[in-house]
Protein backbone atom coordinates (compact mmCIF):
# COMPACT_ATOMS: atom_id res chain seq x y z
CA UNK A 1 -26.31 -29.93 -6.18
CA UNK A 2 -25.78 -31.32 -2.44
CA UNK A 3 -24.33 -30.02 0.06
CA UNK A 4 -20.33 -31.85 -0.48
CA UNK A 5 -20.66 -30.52 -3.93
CA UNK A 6 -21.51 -27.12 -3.27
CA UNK A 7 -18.23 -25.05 -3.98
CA UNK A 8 -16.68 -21.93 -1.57
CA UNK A 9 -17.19 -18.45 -2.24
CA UNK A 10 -13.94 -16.62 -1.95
CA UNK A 11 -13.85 -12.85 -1.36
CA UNK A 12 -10.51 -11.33 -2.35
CA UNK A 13 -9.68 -8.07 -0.36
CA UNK A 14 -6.11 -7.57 -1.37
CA UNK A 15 -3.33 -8.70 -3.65
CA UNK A 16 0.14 -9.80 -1.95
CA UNK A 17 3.10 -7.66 -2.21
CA UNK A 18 4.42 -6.95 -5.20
CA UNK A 19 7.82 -9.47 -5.01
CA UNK A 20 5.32 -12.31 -4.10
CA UNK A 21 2.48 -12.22 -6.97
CA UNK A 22 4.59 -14.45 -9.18
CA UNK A 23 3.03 -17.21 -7.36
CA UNK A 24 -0.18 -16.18 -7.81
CA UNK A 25 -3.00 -14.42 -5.60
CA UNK A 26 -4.18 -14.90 -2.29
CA UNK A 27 -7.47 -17.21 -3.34
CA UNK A 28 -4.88 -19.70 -5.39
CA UNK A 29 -3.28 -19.54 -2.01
CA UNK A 30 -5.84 -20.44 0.04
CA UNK A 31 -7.26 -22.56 -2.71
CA UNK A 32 -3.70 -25.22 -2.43
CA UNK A 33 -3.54 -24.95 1.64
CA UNK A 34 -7.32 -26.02 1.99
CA UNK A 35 -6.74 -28.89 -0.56
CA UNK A 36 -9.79 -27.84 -2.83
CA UNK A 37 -9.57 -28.27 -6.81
CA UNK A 38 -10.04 -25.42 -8.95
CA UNK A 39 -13.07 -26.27 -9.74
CA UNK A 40 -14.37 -26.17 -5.87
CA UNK A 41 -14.14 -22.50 -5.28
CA UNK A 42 -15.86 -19.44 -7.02
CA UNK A 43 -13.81 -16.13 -6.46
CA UNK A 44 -14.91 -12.52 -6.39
CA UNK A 45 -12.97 -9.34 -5.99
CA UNK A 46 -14.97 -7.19 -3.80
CA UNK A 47 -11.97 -4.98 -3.60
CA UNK A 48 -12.34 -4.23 -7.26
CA UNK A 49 -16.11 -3.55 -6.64
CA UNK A 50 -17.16 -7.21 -7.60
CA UNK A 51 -20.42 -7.98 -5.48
CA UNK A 52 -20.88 -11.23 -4.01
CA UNK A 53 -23.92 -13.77 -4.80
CA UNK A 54 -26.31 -14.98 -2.32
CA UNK A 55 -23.81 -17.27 0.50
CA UNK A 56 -26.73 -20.11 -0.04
CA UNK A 57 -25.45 -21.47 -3.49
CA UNK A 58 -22.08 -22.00 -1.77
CA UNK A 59 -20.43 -24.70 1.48
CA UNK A 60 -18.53 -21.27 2.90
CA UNK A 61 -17.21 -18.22 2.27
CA UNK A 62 -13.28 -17.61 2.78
CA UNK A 63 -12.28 -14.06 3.08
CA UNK A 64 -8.60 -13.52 2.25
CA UNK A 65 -6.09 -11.23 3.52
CA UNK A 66 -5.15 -7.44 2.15
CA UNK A 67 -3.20 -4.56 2.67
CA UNK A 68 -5.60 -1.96 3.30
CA UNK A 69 -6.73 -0.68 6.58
CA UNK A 70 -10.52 -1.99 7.88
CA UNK A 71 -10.08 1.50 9.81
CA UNK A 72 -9.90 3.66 6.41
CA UNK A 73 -13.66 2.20 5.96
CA UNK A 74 -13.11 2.68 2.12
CA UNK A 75 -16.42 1.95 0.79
CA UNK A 76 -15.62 -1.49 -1.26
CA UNK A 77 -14.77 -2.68 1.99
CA UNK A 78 -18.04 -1.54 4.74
CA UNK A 79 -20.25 -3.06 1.47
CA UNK A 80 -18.63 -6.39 1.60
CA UNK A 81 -19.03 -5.76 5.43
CA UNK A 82 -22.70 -5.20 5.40
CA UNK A 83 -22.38 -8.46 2.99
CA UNK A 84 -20.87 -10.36 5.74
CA UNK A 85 -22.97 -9.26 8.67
CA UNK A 86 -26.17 -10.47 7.36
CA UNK A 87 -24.62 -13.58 5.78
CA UNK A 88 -23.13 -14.78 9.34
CA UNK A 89 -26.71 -13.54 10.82
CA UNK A 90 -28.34 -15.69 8.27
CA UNK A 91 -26.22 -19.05 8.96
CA UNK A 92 -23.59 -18.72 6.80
CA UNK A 93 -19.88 -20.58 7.17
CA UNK A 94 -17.50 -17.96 7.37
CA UNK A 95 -13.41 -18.06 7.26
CA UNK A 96 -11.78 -14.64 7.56
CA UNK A 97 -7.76 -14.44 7.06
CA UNK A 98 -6.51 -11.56 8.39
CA UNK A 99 -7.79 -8.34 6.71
CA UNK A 100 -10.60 -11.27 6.38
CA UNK A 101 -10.65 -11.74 10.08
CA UNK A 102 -10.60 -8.05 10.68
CA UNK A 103 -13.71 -7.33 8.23
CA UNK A 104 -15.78 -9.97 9.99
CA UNK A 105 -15.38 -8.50 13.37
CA UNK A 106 -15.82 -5.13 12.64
CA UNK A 107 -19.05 -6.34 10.60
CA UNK A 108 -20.23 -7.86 13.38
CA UNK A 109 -19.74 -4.82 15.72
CA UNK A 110 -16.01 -5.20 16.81
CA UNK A 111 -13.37 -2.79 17.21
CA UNK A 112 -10.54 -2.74 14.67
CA UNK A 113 -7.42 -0.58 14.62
CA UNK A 114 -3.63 -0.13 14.60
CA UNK A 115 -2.18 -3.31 16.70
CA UNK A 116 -0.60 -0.75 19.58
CA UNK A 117 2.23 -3.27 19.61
CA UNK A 118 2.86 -2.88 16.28
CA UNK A 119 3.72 -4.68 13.65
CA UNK A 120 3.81 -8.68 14.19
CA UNK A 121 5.61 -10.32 10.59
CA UNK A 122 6.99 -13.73 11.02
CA UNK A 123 6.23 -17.07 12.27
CA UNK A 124 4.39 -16.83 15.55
CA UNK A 125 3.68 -18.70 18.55
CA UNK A 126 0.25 -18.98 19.62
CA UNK A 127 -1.06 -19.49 23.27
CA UNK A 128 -4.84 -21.40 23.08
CA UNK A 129 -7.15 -20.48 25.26
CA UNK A 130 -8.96 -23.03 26.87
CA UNK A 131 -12.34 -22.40 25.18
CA UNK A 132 -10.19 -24.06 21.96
CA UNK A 133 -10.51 -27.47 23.11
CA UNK A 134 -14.27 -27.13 22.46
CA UNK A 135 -13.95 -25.24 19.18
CA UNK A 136 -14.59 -27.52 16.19
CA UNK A 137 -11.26 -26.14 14.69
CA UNK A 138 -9.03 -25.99 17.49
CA UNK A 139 -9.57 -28.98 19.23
CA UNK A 140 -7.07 -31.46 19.91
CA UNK A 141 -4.57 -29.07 18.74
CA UNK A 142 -1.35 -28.33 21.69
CA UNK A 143 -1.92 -25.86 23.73
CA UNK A 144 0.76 -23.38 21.29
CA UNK A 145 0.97 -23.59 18.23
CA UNK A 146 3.16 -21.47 15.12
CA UNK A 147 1.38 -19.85 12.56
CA UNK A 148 2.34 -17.39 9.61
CA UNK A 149 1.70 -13.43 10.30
CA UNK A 150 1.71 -10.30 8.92
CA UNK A 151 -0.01 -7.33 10.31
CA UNK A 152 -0.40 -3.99 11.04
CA UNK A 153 -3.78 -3.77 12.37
CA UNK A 154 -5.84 -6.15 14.81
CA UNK A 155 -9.40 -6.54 16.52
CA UNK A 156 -9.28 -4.37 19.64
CA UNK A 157 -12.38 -5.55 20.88
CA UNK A 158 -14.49 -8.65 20.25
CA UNK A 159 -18.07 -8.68 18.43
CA UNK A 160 -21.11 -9.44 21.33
CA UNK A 161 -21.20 -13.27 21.71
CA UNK A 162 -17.48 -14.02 20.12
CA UNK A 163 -14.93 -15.97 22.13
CA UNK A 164 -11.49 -15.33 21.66
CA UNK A 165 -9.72 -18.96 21.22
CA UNK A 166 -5.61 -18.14 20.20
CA UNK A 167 -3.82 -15.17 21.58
CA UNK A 168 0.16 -14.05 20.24
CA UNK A 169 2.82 -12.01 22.43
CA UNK A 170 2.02 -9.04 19.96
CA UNK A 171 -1.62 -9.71 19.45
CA UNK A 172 -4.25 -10.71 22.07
CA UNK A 173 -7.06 -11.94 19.48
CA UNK A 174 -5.32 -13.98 17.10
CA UNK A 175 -8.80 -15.85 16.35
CA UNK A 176 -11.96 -15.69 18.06
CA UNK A 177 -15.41 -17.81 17.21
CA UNK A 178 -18.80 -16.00 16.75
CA UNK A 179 -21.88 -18.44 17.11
CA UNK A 180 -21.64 -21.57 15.60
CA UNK A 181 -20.13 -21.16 12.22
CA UNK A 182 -18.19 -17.53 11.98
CA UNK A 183 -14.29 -17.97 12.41
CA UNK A 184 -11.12 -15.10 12.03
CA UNK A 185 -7.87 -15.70 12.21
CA UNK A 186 -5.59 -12.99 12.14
CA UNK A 187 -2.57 -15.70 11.06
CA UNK A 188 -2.03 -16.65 7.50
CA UNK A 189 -2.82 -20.72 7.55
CA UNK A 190 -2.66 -20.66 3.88
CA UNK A 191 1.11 -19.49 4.04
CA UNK A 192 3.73 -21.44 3.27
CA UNK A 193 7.36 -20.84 5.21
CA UNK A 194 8.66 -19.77 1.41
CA UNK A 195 5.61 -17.34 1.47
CA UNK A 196 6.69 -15.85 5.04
CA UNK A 197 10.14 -15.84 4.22
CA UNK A 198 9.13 -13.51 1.02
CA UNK A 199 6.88 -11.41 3.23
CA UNK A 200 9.70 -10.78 5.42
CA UNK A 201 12.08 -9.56 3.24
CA UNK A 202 9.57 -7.57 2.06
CA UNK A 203 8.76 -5.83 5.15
CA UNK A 204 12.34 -5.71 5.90
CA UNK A 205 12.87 -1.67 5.97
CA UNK A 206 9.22 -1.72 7.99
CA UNK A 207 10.63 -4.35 10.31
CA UNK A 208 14.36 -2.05 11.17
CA UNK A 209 12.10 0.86 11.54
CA UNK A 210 10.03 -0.57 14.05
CA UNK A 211 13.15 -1.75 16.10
CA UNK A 212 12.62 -5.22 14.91
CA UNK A 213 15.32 -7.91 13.51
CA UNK A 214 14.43 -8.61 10.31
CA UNK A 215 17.47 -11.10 9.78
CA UNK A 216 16.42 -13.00 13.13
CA UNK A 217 12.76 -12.85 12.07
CA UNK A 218 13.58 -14.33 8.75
CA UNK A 219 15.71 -16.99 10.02
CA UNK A 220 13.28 -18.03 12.43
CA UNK A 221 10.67 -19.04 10.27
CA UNK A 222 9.63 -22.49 10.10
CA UNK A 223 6.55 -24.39 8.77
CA UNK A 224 2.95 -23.88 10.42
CA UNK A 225 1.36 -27.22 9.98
CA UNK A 226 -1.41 -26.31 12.65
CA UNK A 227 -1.92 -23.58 11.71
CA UNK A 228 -2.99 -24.61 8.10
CA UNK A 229 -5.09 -27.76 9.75
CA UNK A 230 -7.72 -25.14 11.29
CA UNK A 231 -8.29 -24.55 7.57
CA UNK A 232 -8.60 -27.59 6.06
CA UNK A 233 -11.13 -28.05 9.52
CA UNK A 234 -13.04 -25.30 8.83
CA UNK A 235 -13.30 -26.87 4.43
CA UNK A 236 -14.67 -30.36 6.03
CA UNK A 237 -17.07 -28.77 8.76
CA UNK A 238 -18.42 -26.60 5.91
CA UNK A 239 -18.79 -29.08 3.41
CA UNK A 240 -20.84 -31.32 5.92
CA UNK A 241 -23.13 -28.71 7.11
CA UNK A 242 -23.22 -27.09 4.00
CA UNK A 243 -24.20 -23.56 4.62
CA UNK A 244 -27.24 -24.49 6.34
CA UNK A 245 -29.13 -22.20 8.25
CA UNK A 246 -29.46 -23.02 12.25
CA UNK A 247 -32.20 -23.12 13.69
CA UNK A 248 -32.57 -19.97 16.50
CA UNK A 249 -30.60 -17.57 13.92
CA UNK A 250 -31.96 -14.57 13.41
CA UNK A 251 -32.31 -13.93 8.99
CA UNK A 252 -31.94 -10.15 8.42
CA UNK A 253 -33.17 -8.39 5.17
CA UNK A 254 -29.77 -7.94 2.68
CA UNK A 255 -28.53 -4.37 2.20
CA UNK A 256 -29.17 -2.85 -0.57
CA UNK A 257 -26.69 -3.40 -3.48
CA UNK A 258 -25.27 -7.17 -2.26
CA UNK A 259 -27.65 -10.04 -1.46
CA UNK A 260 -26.75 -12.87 1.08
């Protein structure tokens, strides 16, 4: 198998809310917005206890969104961490999605917690920082772009060595870099507007509570095209470097229970 062929390992946190599952589950999702077949993606549910394989067999790993808490720790959750920390140590291309991008910063040593200004649902803008125009994902992109969100909890403080490269009004780490091939994005790039729009109404009652508009919210939502290029980036730069470890990268032994 080379490298192009090699398919992406998909590690499925969460489920969406219940009035969106009729079009399927967050790695089908992701699956359509990166443009890969079926066929090109291998999915495990680590929140169901599902360990992962070794990264190597595989171009990248995707880590998709959830509704639980990277605060609550649960233990599904700090095992697919430990997973993730010694599969970015070991070279690994790595794509976390919000809960996704959450779990790879607090694997790496970040802070993640309640967002202290709250809860950020809807179509976004987001301000790049100027390290983006060097990022492999980012570059070229305007300097603010929309993207999809929904979120009640964000990376308070960065892993050593990451660079934050999008910030939001609500949210000043929307995605950050860590070494040469570890991405998050706390945005949804593999949301549609028709997926937002469902994910607002759903948070509707959460939205009023919070002091928020939910009508305005919803009627403000408009496609992300940007947003959902840094993905399909992140597919190609994955499928030509295949996974392969750099050199200068530390390897660190697996823990025990979930190999890298």
């Amino acid at each position: 198998m080379t490298r192009e062929t090699r398919p992406f390992l998909v590690l499925e946190t969460g489920r969406p809310v219940p009035s969106m599952r009729r079009h399927g589950r967050f790695p089908h999702w992701i699956r359509t917005a990166a443009g890969l077949s079926r066929g090109e993606v291998h999915e495990v549910d680590v929140q169901a206890g599902e360990a992962p394989p070794s990264h190597r067999g595989y171009a990248g790993v995707l880590v998709t969104g959830s509704g639980a808490m990277v605060s609550d720790r649960e233990p599904w959750s700090e095992r697919t961490a430990d997973w993730l920390r010694d599969a970015a140590h070991d070279g690994a291309e790595v794509f976390g999605i919000c809960y996704g991008h959450q779990l790879v910063a607090h694997a790496l040593g970040g802070e993640v917690g309640d967002n202290p200004r709250g809860l950020e649902v809807g179509t976004v803008a987001l301000d790049l920082h100027p390290q983006a125009a060097d990022d492999p994902l980012f570059t070229g992109l305007p300097e603010r772009i929309h993207a999809q969100a929904t979120h009640q909890q964000s990376v308070l403080a960065l892993p050593e060595g990451a660079t934050v490269l999008a910030a939001s009004a609500l949210d000043d780490c929307h995605a950050f870099r860590w070494g040469e091939s570890v991405w998050g994005v706390q945005f949804h790039p593999e949301f549609s507007a028709g997926h937002m729009r469902g994910y607002v109404e759903a948070r509707r009652e959460r939205l009023a509570a919070a002091g928020r508009d939910p009508d305005r919210i919803h009627g403000a939502v408009r496609a992300a095209p940007d947003a959902r290029r840094v993905l399909r980036r992140f597919v190609r730069r994955a499928r030509r470097r295949g996974g392969v470890h750099r050199l200068g990268w530390p390897t660190v032994a697996p823990r025990r229970g979930y190999t890298t």
